[in-house]
C-alpha atoms as a PDB file:
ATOM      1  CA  UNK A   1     -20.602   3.366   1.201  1.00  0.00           C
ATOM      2  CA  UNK A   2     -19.584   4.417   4.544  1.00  0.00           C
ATOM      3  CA  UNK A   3     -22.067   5.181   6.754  1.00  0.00           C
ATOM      4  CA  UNK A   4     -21.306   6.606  10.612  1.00  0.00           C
ATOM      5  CA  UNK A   5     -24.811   6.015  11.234  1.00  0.00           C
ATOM      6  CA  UNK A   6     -24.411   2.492  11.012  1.00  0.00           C
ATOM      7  CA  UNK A   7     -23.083   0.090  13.988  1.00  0.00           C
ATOM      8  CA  UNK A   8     -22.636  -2.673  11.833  1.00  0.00           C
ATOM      9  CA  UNK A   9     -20.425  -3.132   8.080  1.00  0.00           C
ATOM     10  CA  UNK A  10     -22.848  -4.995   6.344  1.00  0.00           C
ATOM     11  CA  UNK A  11     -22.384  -6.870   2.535  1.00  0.00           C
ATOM     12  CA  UNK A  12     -24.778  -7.867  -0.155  1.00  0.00           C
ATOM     13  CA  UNK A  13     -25.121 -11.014  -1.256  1.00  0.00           C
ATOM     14  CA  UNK A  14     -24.831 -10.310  -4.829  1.00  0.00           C
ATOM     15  CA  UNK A  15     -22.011  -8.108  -3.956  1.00  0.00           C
ATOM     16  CA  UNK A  16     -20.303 -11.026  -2.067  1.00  0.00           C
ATOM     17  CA  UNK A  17     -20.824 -13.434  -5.064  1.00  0.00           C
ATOM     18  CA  UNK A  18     -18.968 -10.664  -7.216  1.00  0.00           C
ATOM     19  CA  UNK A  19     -15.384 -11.223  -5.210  1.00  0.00           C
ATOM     20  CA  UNK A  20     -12.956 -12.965  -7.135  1.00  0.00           C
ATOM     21  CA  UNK A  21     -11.447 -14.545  -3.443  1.00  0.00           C
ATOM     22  CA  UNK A  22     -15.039 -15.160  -1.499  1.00  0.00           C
ATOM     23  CA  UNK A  23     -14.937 -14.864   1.862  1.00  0.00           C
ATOM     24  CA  UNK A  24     -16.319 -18.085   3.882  1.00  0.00           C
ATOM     25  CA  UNK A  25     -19.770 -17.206   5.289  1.00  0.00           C
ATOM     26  CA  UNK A  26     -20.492 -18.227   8.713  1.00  0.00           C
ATOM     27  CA  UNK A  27     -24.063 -18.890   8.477  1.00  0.00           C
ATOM     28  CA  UNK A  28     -26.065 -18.016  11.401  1.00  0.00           C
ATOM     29  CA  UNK A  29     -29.636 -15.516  10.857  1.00  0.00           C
ATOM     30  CA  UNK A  30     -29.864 -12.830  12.984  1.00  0.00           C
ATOM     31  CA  UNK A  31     -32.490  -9.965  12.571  1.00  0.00           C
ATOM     32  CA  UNK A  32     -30.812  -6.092  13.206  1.00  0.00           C
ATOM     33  CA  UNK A  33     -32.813  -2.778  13.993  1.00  0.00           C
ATOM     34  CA  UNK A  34     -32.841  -0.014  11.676  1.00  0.00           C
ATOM     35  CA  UNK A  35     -32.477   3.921  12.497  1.00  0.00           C
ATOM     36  CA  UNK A  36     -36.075   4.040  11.476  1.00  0.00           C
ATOM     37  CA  UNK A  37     -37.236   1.303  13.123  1.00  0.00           C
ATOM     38  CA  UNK A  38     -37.104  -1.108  10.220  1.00  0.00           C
ATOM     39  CA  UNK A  39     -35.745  -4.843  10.520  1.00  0.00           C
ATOM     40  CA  UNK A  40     -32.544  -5.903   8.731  1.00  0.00           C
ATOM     41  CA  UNK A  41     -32.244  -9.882   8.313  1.00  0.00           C
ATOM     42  CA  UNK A  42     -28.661 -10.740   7.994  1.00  0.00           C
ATOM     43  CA  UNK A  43     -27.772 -14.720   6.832  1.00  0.00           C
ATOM     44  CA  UNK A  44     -24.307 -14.728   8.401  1.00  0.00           C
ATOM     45  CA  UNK A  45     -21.180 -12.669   8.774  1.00  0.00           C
ATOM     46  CA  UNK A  46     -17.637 -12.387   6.403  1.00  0.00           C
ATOM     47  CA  UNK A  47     -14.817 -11.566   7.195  1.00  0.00           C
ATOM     48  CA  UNK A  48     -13.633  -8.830   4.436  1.00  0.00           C
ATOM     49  CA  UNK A  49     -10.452  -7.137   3.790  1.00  0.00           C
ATOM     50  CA  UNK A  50     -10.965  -3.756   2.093  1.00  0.00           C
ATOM     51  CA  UNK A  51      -7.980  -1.676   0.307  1.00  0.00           C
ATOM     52  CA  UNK A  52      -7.625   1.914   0.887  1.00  0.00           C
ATOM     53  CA  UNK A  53      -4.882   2.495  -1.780  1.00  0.00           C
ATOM     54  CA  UNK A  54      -1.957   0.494  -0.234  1.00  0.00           C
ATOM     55  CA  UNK A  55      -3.452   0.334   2.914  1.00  0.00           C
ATOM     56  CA  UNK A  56      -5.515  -3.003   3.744  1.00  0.00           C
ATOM     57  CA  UNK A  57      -8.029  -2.784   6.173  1.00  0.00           C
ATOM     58  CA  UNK A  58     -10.665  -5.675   7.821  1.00  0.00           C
ATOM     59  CA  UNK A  59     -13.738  -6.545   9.759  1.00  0.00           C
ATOM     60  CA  UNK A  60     -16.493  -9.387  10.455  1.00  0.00           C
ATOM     61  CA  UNK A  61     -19.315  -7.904   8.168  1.00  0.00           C
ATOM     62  CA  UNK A  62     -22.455  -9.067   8.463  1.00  0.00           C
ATOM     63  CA  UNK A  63     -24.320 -10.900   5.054  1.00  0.00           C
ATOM     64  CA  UNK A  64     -27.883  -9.200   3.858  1.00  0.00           C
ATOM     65  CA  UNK A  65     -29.748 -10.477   0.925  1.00  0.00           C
ATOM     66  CA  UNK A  66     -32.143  -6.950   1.249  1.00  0.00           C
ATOM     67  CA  UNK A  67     -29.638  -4.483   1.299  1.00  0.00           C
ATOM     68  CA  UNK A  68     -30.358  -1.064  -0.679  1.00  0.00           C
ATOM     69  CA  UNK A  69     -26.378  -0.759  -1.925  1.00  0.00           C
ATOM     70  CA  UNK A  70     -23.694  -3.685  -2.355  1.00  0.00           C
ATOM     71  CA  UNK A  71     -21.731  -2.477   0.981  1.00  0.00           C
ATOM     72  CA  UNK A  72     -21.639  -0.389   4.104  1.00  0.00           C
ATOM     73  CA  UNK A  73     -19.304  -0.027   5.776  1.00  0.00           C
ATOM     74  CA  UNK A  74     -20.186   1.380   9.565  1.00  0.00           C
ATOM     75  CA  UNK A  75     -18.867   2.675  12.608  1.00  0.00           C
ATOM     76  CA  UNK A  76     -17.193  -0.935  13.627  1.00  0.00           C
ATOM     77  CA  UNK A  77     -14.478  -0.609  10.394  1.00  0.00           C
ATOM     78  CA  UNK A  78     -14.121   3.321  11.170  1.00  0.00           C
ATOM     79  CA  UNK A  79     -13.233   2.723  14.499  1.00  0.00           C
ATOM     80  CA  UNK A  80     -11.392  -0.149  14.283  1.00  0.00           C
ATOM     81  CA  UNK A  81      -9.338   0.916  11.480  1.00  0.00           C
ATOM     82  CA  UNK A  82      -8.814   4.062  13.299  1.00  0.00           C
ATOM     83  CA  UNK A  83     -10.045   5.894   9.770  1.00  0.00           C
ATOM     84  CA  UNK A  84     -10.624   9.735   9.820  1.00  0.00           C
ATOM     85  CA  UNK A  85     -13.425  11.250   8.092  1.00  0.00           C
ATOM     86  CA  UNK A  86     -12.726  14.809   7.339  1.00  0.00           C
ATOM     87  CA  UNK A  87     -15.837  16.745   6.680  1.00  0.00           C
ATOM     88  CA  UNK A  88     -14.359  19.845   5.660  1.00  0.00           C
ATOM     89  CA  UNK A  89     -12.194  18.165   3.167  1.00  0.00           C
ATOM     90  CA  UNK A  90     -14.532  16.115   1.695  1.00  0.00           C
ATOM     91  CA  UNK A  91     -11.829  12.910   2.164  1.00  0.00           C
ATOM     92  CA  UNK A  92     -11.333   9.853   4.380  1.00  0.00           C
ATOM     93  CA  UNK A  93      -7.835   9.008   5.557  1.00  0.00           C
ATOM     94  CA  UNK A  94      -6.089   6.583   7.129  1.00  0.00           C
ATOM     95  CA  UNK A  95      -2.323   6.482   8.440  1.00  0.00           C
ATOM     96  CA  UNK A  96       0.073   3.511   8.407  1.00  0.00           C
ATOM     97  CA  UNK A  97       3.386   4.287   9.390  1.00  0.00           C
ATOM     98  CA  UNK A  98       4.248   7.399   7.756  1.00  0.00           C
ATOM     99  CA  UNK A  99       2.320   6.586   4.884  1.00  0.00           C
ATOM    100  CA  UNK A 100      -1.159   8.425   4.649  1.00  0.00           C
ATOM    101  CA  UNK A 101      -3.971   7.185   2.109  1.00  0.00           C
ATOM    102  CA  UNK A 102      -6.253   9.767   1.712  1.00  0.00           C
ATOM    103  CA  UNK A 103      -9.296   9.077  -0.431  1.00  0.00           C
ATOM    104  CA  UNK A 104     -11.822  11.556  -1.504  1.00  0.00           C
ATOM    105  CA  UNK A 105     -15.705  11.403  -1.353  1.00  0.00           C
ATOM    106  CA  UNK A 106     -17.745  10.569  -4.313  1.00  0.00           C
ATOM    107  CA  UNK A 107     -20.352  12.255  -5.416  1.00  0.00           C
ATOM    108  CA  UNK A 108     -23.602  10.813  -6.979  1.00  0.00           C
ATOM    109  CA  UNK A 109     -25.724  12.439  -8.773  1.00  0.00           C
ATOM    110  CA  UNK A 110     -29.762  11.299  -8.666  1.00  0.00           C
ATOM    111  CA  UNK A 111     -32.456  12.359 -11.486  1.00  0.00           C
ATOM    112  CA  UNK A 112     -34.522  14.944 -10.049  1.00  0.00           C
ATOM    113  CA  UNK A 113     -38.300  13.924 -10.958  1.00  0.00           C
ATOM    114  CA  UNK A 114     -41.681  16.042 -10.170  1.00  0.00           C
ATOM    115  CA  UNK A 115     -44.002  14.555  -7.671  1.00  0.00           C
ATOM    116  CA  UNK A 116     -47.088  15.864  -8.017  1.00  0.00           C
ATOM    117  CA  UNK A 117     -50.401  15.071  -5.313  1.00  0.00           C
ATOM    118  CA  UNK A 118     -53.227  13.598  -6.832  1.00  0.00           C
ATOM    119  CA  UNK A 119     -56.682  14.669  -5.652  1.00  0.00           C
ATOM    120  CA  UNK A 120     -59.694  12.690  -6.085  1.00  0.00           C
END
C-alpha cells in the first residue's frame, strides 16, 4: 500500500518472513507516532528492493510486528524514487531513462455491514 500520509515505509513481519531473498534486519526498537496519535513499535529496519514492472526501486523500511497490512510504503520511497502519483489517472509512475512504468491503482472492495446503536 502506498500511503503519502506516511513518513516512514514500514514492513510486516509476517510479510518479511514471506520473501524468498530476506532482507537482514538490523535490530534496534524504536517506538513511531501515528497520525492519530497512536504508537507504532518498530523491531528494526530492512533494506527492501521493490519492482515496479522493470523498474527496481529501494529504501531502509522499518520492521512492525502490529502492522494493519503486510507493507506501506510512505513518503521516504515516493520521494526518493522520484515516483509520481497521478490522481486523476488513477496510476503511479515512475521514469527510468526513456522507459516509463506506469502502474494502476487497485481497488478493494470491503463488505458493507449495518451498525445499529443499542439502547439500554
Amino acid at each position: 500500500m502506498i500511503d503519502t500520509g506516511s513518513a516512514k515505509s514500514i514492513i510486516h513481519i509476517n510479510t518479511l518472513y514471506k520473501l524468498i531473498h530476506r532482507p537482514y534486519i538490523n535490530y534496534q526498537n524504536r517506538l513511531h507516532s501515528t497520525a492519530n496519535n497512536g504508537e507504532l513499535r518498530t523491531i528494526g529496519s530492512v533494506n527492501l528492493r521493490i519492482r515496479l514492472k522493470n523498474i527496481l526501486t529501494f529504501i531502509l523500511a522499518e520492521v512492525a510486528i502490529d502492522l494493519c497490512t503486510g507493507l506501506v510504503l510512505g513518503n521516504d520511497w515516493i520521494s526518493k524514487n522520484e515516483i509520481d502519483i497521478i490522481t486523476t489517472q488513477k496510476c503511479i509512475r515512475k521514469r527510468r531513462g526513456s522507459y516509463v512504468a506506469t502502474i494502476p491503482f487497485s481497488n478493494y472492495y470491503q463488505e458493507a455491514y449495518p451498525v445499529y446503536p443499542i439502547y439500554s
